[in-house]
Protein backbone atom coordinates (compact mmCIF):
# COMPACT_ATOMS: atom_id res chain seq x y z
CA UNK A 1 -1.94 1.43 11.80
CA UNK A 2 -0.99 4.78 10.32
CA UNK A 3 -1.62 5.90 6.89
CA UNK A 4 -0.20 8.58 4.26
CA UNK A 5 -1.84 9.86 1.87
CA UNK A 6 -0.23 12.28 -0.93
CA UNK A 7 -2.48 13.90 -2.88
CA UNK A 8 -1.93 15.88 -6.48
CA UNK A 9 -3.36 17.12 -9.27
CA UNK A 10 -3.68 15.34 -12.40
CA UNK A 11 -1.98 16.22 -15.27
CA UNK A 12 -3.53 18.54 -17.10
CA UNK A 13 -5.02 20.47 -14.69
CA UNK A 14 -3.78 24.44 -14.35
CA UNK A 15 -1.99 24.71 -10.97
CA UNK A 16 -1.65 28.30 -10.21
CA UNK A 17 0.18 27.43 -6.96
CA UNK A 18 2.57 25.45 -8.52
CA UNK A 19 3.17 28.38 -10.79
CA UNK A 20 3.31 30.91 -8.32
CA UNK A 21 6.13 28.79 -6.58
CA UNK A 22 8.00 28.40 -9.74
CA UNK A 23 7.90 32.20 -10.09
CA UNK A 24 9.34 32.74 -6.11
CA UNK A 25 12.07 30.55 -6.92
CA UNK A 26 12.97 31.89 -9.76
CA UNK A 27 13.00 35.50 -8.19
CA UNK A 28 15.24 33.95 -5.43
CA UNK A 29 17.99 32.97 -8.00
CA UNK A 30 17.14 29.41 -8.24
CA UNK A 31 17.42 28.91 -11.87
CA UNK A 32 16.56 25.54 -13.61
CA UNK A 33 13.67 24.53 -11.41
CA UNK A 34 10.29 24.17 -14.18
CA UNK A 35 7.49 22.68 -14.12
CA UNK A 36 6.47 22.95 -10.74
CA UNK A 37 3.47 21.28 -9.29
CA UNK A 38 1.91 21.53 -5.50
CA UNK A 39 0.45 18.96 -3.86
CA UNK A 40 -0.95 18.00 0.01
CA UNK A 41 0.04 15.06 2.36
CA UNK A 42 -2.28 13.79 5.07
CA UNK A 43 -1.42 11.49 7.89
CA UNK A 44 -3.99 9.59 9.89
CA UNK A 45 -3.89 6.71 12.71
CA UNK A 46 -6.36 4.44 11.84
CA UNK A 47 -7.09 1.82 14.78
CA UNK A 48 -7.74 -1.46 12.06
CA UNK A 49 -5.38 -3.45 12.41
CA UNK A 50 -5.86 -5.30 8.86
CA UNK A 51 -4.07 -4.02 6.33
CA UNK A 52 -6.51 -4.91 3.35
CA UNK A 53 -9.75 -3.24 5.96
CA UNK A 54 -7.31 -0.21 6.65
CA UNK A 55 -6.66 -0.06 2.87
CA UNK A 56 -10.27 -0.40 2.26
CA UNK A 57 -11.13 2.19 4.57
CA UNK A 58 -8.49 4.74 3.58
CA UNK A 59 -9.46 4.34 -0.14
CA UNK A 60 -12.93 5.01 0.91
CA UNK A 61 -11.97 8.40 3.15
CA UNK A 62 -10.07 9.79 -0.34
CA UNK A 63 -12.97 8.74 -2.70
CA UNK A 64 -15.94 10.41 -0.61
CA UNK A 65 -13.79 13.19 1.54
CA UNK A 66 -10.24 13.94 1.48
CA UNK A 67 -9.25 14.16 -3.12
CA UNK A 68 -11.45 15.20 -5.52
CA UNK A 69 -11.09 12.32 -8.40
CA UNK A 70 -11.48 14.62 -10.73
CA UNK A 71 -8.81 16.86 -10.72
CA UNK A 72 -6.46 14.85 -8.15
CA UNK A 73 -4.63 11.68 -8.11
CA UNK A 74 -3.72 10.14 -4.40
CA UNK A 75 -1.74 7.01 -3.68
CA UNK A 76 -2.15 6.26 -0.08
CA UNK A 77 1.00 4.45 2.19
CA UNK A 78 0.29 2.23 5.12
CA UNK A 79 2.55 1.31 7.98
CA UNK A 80 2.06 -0.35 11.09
């Protein structure tokens, strides 16, 4: 089973990065693009086979490791 995780910050919460982007694109002569925010994706094989155990797991990996509750909001995708 593979699983996606996107991960990004909560609302709220300065992102310089996202800022920094919205100033580059700006400079580039994309005009109308605001409010920019950043965020990471991670992709993972898992070898469960369960989806609820692989859910489990995965939810357990972003809790203790891979997001920083928080600051960061992360929705994780699951496919087989």
């Amino acid at each position: 089973m593979k699983a996606k995780i996107t991960i990004t910050l909560k609302n709220g919460v300065l992102d310089p990065q996202g800022k920094a982007i919205e100033g580059a694109l700006s400079g580039l002569g994309f005009s109308g693009a605001g409010d920019v925010r950043q965020g990471k994706i991670i992709e993972l094989k898992l070898d469960e086979t369960d989806e609820a155990a692989a859910r489990a797991k995965v939810e357990d990996m972003c809790r203790r490791l891979l997001a920083n509750p928080v600051m960061e909001n992360y929705s994780i995708e699951l496919t087989a």
